[in-house]
C-alpha atoms as a PDB file:
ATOM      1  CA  UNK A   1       0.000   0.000   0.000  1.00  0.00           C
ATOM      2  CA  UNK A   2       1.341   3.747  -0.882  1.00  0.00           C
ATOM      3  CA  UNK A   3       0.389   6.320   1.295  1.00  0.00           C
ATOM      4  CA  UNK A   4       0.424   9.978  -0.589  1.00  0.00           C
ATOM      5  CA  UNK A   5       2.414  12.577   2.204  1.00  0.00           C
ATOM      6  CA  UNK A   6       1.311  15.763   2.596  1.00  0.00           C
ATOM      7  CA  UNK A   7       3.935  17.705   3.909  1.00  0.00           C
ATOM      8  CA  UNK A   8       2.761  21.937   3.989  1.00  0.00           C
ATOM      9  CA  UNK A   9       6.265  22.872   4.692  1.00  0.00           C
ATOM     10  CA  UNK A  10       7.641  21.263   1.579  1.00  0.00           C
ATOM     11  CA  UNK A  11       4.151  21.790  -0.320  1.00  0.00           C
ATOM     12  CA  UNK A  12       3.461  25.345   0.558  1.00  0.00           C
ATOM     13  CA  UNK A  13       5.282  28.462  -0.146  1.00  0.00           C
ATOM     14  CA  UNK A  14       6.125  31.122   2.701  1.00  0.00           C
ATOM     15  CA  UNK A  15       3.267  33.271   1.295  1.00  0.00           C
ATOM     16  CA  UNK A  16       0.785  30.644   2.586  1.00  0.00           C
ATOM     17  CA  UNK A  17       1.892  30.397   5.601  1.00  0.00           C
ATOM     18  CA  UNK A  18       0.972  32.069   8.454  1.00  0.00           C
ATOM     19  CA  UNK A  19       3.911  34.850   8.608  1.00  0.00           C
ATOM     20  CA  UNK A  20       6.541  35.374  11.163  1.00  0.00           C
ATOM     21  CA  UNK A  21       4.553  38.624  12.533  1.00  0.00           C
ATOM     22  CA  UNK A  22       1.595  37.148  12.942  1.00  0.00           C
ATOM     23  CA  UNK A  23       2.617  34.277  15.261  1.00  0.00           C
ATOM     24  CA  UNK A  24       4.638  36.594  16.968  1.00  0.00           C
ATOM     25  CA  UNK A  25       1.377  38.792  17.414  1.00  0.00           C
ATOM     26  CA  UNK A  26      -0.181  35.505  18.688  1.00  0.00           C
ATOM     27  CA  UNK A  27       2.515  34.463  20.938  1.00  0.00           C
ATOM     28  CA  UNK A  28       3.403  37.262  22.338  1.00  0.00           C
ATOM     29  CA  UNK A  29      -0.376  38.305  23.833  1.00  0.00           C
ATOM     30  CA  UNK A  30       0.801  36.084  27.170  1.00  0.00           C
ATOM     31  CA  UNK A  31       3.742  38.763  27.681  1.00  0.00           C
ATOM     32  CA  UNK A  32       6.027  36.557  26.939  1.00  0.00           C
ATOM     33  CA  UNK A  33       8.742  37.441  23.655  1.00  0.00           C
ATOM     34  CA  UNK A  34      10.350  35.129  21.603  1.00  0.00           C
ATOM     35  CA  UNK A  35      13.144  35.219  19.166  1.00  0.00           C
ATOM     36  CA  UNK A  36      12.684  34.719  15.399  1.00  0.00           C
ATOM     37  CA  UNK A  37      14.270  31.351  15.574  1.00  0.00           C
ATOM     38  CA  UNK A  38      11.945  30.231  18.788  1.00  0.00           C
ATOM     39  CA  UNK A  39       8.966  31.303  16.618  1.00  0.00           C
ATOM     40  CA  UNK A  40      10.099  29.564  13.461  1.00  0.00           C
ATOM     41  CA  UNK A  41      10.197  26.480  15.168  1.00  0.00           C
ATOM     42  CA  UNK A  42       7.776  26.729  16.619  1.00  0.00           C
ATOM     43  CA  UNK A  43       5.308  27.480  13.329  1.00  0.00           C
ATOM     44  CA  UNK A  44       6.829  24.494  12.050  1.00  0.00           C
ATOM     45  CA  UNK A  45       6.155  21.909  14.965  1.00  0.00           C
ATOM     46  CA  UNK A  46       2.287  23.171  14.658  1.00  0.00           C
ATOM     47  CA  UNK A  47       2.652  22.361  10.644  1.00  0.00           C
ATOM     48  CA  UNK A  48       4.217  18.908  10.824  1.00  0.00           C
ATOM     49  CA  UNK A  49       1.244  18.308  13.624  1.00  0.00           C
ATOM     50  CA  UNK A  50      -1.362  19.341  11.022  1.00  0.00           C
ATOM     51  CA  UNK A  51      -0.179  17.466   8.673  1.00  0.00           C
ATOM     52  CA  UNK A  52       0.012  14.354  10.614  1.00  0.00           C
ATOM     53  CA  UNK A  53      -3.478  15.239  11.343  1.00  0.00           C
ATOM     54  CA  UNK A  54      -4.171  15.520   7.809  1.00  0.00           C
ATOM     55  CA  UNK A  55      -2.861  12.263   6.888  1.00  0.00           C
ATOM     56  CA  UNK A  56      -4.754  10.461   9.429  1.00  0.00           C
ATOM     57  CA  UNK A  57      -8.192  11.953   8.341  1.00  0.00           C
ATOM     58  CA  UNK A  58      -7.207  11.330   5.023  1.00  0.00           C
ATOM     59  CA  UNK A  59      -6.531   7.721   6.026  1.00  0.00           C
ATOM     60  CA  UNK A  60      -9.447   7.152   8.610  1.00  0.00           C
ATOM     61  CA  UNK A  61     -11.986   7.953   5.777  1.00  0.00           C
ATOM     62  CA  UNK A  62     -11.254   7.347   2.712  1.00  0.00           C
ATOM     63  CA  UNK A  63     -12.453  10.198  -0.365  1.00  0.00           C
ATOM     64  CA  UNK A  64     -15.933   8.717  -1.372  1.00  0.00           C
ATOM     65  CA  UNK A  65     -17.181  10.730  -4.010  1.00  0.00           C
ATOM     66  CA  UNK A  66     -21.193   9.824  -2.858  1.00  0.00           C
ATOM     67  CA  UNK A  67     -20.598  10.918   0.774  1.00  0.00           C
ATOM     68  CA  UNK A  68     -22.471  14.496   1.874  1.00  0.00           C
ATOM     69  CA  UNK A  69     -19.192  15.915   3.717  1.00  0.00           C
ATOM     70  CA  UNK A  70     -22.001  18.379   5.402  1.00  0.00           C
ATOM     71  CA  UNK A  71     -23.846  15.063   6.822  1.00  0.00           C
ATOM     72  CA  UNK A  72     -21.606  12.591   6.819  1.00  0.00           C
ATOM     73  CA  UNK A  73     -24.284   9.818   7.914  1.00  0.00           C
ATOM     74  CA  UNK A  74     -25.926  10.166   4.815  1.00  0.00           C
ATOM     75  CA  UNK A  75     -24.908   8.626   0.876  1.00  0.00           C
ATOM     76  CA  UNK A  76     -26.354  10.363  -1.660  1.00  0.00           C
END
């Protein structure tokens, strides 16, 4: 069996990913400041977790093109 990676940091280009300011922005509501290279790793932690998450959805239920993604109980 092949399972298709999705990895957003390889996939996605820096202009669709949430920017450097605004995770600073984020962060630093607590008070607390972080350097450049704290918040870059951080960004990219968080994106490797999504797309983990990603590939387990993706794996758990499997694309079926008669399945209402709005109620997923009921096959159209």
């Amino acid at each position: 069996m092949v399972i298709f990676t999705f990895d957003p940091l390889r996939h996605f280009n820096s202009v669709l990913m949430v920017s450097l300011d605004q995770c600073r922005q984020i962060l630093e509501k607590s008070g607390r400041s972080y350097s450049d290279e704290q918040i870059v790793k951080m960004r990219e932690f968080l994106y490797k977790m999504a797309s983990i998450d990603y590939q387990l959805f993706k794996l758990a239920k499997p694309y079926d093109k008669d399945s209402n993604n709005l109620h997923p109980g009921l096959d159209r």
